[in-house]
C-alpha atoms as a PDB file:
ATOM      1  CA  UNK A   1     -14.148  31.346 215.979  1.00  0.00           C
ATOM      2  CA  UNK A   2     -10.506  31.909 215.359  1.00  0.00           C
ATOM      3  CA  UNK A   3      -8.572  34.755 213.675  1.00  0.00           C
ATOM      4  CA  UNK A   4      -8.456  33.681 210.670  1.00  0.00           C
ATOM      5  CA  UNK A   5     -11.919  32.900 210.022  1.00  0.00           C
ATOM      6  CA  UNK A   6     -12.809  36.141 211.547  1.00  0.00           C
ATOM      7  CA  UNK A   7     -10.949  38.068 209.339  1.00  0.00           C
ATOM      8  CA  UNK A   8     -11.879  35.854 206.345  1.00  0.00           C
ATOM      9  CA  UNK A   9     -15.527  36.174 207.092  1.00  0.00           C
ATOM     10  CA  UNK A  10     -14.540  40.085 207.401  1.00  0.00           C
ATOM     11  CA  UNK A  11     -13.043  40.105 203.808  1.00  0.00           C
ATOM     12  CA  UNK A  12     -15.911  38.196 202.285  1.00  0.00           C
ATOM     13  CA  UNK A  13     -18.761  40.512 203.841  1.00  0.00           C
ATOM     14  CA  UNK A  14     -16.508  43.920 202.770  1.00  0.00           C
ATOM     15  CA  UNK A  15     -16.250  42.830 199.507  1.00  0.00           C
ATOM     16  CA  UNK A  16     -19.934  42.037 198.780  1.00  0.00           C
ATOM     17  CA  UNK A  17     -20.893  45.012 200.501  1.00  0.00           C
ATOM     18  CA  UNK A  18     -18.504  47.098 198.083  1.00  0.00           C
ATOM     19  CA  UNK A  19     -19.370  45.160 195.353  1.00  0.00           C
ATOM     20  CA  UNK A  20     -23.245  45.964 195.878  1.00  0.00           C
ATOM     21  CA  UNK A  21     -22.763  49.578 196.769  1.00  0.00           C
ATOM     22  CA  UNK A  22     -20.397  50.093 193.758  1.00  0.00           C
ATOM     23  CA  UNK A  23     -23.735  48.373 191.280  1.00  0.00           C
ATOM     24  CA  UNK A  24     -26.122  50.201 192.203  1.00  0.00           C
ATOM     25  CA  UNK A  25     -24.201  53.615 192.893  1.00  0.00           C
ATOM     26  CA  UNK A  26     -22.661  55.208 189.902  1.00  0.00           C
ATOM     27  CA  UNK A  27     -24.801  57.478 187.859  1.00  0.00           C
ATOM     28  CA  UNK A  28     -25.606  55.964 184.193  1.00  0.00           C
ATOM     29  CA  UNK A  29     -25.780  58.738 182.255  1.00  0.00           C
ATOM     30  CA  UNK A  30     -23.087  60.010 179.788  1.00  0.00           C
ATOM     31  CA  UNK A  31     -23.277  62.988 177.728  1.00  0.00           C
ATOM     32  CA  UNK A  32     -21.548  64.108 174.685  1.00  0.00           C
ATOM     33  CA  UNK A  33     -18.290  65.165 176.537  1.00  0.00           C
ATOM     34  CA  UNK A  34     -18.150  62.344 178.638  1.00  0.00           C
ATOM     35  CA  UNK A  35     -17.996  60.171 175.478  1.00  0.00           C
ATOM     36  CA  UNK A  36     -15.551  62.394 173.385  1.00  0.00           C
ATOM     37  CA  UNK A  37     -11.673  61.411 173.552  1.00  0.00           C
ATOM     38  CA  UNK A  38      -9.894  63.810 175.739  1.00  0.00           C
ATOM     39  CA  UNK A  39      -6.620  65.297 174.222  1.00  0.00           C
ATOM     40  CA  UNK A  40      -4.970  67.472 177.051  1.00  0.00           C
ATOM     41  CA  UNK A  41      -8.279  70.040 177.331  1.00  0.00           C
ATOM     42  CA  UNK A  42      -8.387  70.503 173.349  1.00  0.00           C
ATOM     43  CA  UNK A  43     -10.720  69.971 170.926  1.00  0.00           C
ATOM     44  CA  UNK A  44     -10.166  66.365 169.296  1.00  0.00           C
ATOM     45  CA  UNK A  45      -8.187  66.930 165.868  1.00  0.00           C
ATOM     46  CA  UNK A  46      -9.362  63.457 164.501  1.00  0.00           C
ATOM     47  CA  UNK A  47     -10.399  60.069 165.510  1.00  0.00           C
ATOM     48  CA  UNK A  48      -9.158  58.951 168.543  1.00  0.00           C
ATOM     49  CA  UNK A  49      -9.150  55.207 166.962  1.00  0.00           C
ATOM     50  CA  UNK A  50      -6.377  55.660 164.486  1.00  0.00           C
ATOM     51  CA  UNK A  51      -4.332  52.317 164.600  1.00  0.00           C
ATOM     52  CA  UNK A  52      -0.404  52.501 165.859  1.00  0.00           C
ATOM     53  CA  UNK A  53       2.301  51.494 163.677  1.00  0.00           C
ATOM     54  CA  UNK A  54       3.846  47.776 164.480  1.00  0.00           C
ATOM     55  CA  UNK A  55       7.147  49.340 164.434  1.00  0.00           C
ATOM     56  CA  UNK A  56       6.099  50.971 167.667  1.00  0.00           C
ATOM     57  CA  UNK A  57       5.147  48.213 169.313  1.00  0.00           C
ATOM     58  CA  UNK A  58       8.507  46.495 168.392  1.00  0.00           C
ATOM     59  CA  UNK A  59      10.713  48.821 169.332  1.00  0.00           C
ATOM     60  CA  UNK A  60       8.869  49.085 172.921  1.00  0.00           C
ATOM     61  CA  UNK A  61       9.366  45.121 173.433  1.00  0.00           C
ATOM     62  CA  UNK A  62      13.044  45.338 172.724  1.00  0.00           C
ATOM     63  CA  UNK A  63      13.249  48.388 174.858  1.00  0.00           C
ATOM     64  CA  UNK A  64      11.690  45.500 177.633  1.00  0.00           C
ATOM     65  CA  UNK A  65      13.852  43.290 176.589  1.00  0.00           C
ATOM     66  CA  UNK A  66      16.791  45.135 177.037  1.00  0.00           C
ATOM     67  CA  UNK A  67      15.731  47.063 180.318  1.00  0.00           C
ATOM     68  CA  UNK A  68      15.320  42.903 181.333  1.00  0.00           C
ATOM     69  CA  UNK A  69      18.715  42.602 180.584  1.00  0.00           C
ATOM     70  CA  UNK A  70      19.971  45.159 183.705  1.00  0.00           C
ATOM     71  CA  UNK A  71      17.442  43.995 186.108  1.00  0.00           C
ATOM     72  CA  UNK A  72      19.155  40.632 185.760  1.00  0.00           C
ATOM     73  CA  UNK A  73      22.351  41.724 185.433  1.00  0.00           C
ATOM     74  CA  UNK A  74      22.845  44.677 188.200  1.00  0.00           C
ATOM     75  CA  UNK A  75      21.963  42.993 191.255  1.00  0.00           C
ATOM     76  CA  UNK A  76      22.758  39.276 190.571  1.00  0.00           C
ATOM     77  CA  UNK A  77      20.375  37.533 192.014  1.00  0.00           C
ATOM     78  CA  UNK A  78      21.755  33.851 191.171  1.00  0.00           C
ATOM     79  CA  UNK A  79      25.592  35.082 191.881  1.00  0.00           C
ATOM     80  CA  UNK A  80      25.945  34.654 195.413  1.00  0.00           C
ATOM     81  CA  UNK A  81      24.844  30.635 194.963  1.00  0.00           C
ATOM     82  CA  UNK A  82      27.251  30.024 192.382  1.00  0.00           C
ATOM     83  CA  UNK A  83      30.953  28.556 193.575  1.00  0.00           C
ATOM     84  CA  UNK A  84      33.436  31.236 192.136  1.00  0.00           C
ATOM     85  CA  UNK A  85      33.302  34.181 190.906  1.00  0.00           C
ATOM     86  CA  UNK A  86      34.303  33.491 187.551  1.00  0.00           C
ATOM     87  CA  UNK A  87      31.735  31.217 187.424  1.00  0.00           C
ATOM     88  CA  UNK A  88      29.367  34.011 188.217  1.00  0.00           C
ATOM     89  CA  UNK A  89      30.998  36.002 185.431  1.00  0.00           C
ATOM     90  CA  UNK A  90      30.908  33.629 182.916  1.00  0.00           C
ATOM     91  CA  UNK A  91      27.067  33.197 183.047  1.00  0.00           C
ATOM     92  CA  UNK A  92      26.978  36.826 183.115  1.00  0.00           C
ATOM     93  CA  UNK A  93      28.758  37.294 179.522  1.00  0.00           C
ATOM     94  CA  UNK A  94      26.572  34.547 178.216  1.00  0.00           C
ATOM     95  CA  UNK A  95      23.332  36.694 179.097  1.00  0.00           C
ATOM     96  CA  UNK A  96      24.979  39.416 177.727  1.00  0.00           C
ATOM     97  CA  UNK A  97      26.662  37.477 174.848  1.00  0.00           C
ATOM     98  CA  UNK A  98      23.262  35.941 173.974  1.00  0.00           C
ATOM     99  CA  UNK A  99      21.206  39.678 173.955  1.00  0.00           C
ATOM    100  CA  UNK A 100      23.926  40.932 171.541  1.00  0.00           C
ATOM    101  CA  UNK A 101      23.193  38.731 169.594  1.00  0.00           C
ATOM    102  CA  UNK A 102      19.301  38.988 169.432  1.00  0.00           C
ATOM    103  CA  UNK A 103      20.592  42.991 168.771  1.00  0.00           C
ATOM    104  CA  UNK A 104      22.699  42.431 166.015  1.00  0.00           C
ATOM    105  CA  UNK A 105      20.061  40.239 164.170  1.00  0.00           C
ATOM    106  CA  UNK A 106      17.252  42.808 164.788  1.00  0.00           C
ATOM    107  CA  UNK A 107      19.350  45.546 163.225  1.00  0.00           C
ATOM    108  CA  UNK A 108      20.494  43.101 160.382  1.00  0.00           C
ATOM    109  CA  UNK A 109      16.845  42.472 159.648  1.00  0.00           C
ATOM    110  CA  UNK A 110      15.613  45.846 160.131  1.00  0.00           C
ATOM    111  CA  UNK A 111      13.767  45.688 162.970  1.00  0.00           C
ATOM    112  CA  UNK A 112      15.290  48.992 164.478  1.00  0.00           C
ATOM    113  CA  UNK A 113      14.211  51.054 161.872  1.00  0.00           C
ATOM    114  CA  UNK A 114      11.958  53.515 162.938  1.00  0.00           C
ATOM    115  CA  UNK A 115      10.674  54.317 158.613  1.00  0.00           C
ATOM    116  CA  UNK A 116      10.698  52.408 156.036  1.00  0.00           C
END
Protein backbone atom coordinates (compact mmCIF):
# COMPACT_ATOMS: atom_id res chain seq x y z
CA UNK A 1 0.00 0.00 0.00
CA UNK A 2 1.21 3.46 -0.71
CA UNK A 3 0.98 6.74 1.25
CA UNK A 4 -1.74 7.94 0.09
CA UNK A 5 -4.01 5.15 0.48
CA UNK A 6 -2.67 4.71 3.89
CA UNK A 7 -3.50 7.89 5.00
CA UNK A 8 -6.84 7.86 3.11
CA UNK A 9 -7.83 4.61 4.66
CA UNK A 10 -6.61 6.49 8.02
CA UNK A 11 -9.07 9.44 7.40
CA UNK A 12 -11.97 7.21 6.50
CA UNK A 13 -11.62 4.85 9.69
CA UNK A 14 -11.09 8.28 12.11
CA UNK A 15 -13.98 9.70 10.87
CA UNK A 16 -16.42 6.77 11.32
CA UNK A 17 -14.97 6.09 14.51
CA UNK A 18 -15.73 9.86 15.58
CA UNK A 19 -18.77 9.84 13.94
CA UNK A 20 -19.99 6.66 16.01
CA UNK A 21 -18.53 7.76 19.29
CA UNK A 22 -20.02 11.30 18.86
CA UNK A 23 -23.95 9.20 18.26
CA UNK A 24 -24.01 7.37 20.82
CA UNK A 25 -22.09 9.68 23.42
CA UNK A 26 -23.80 12.87 24.29
CA UNK A 27 -26.29 12.79 27.06
CA UNK A 28 -30.08 13.41 25.76
CA UNK A 29 -31.51 15.05 28.35
CA UNK A 30 -32.27 18.84 28.55
CA UNK A 31 -33.79 20.59 31.34
CA UNK A 32 -35.52 23.81 31.69
CA UNK A 33 -32.26 25.94 31.67
CA UNK A 34 -30.71 24.17 29.05
CA UNK A 35 -33.69 25.13 26.83
CA UNK A 36 -34.12 28.83 28.02
CA UNK A 37 -32.31 31.63 25.81
CA UNK A 38 -29.26 32.80 27.56
CA UNK A 39 -28.90 36.68 27.80
CA UNK A 40 -25.37 37.36 29.41
CA UNK A 41 -26.33 35.31 32.95
CA UNK A 42 -29.82 37.26 33.26
CA UNK A 43 -33.09 36.33 33.44
CA UNK A 44 -34.72 36.44 29.80
CA UNK A 45 -36.75 39.88 29.53
CA UNK A 46 -38.93 38.48 26.60
CA UNK A 47 -38.95 36.09 23.80
CA UNK A 48 -35.86 35.32 22.45
CA UNK A 49 -37.72 34.91 18.86
CA UNK A 50 -38.56 38.51 18.26
CA UNK A 51 -37.94 39.09 14.43
CA UNK A 52 -35.00 41.78 13.34
CA UNK A 53 -35.79 44.73 11.41
CA UNK A 54 -34.85 44.46 7.42
CA UNK A 55 -33.17 47.68 7.79
CA UNK A 56 -30.61 45.79 9.80
CA UNK A 57 -29.95 43.36 7.59
CA UNK A 58 -29.43 46.02 4.81
CA UNK A 59 -27.29 48.11 6.30
CA UNK A 60 -24.95 44.97 7.31
CA UNK A 61 -24.78 43.90 3.43
CA UNK A 62 -23.68 47.33 2.37
CA UNK A 63 -21.32 47.43 5.26
CA UNK A 64 -19.97 43.93 3.17
CA UNK A 65 -20.17 45.51 0.33
CA UNK A 66 -18.19 48.29 1.10
CA UNK A 67 -15.55 46.46 3.40
CA UNK A 68 -15.38 44.34 -0.34
CA UNK A 69 -14.51 47.39 -1.79
CA UNK A 70 -10.86 47.73 0.32
CA UNK A 71 -10.06 44.15 0.17
CA UNK A 72 -10.01 44.67 -3.59
CA UNK A 73 -8.68 47.79 -3.64
CA UNK A 74 -5.65 47.80 -0.91
CA UNK A 75 -3.59 45.10 -2.08
CA UNK A 76 -4.29 44.92 -5.88
CA UNK A 77 -4.35 41.73 -6.66
CA UNK A 78 -4.92 42.11 -10.63
CA UNK A 79 -2.37 45.31 -10.72
CA UNK A 80 0.84 43.79 -11.10
CA UNK A 81 -0.57 41.84 -14.54
CA UNK A 82 -1.80 44.86 -16.02
CA UNK A 83 0.76 46.88 -18.59
CA UNK A 84 0.98 50.44 -16.96
CA UNK A 85 0.22 51.83 -14.19
CA UNK A 86 -2.36 54.04 -15.30
CA UNK A 87 -3.94 51.28 -16.59
CA UNK A 88 -3.98 49.83 -13.14
CA UNK A 89 -5.42 53.12 -11.92
CA UNK A 90 -7.97 53.50 -14.22
CA UNK A 91 -9.69 50.15 -13.34
CA UNK A 92 -9.21 51.17 -9.89
CA UNK A 93 -11.48 54.50 -10.19
CA UNK A 94 -13.99 52.46 -12.09
CA UNK A 95 -14.43 50.05 -8.95
CA UNK A 96 -14.53 52.91 -6.99
CA UNK A 97 -16.53 55.06 -9.50
CA UNK A 98 -19.06 52.20 -9.84
CA UNK A 99 -19.55 51.69 -5.64
CA UNK A 100 -20.26 55.46 -5.46
CA UNK A 101 -22.58 55.10 -7.36
CA UNK A 102 -24.49 52.06 -5.83
CA UNK A 103 -23.97 54.68 -2.52
CA UNK A 104 -25.49 57.55 -3.86
CA UNK A 105 -28.60 55.58 -5.11
CA UNK A 106 -29.03 53.78 -1.73
CA UNK A 107 -29.09 57.10 0.09
CA UNK A 108 -31.37 58.63 -2.71
CA UNK A 109 -33.77 55.79 -2.11
CA UNK A 110 -33.49 55.60 1.50
CA UNK A 111 -31.87 52.68 2.08
CA UNK A 112 -29.42 54.24 4.74
CA UNK A 113 -31.94 55.24 6.94
CA UNK A 114 -31.73 53.65 10.05
CA UNK A 115 -36.02 54.90 11.06
CA UNK A 116 -38.52 55.56 9.16
Amino acid sequence: MNLITTIIAITITLSAVLATISFWLPQMTPDAEKLSPYECGFDPLGSARLPFSLRFFLIAILFLLFDLEIALLLPLPWGDQLTTPALTLAWSAAVLALLTLGLIYEWTQGGLEWAE
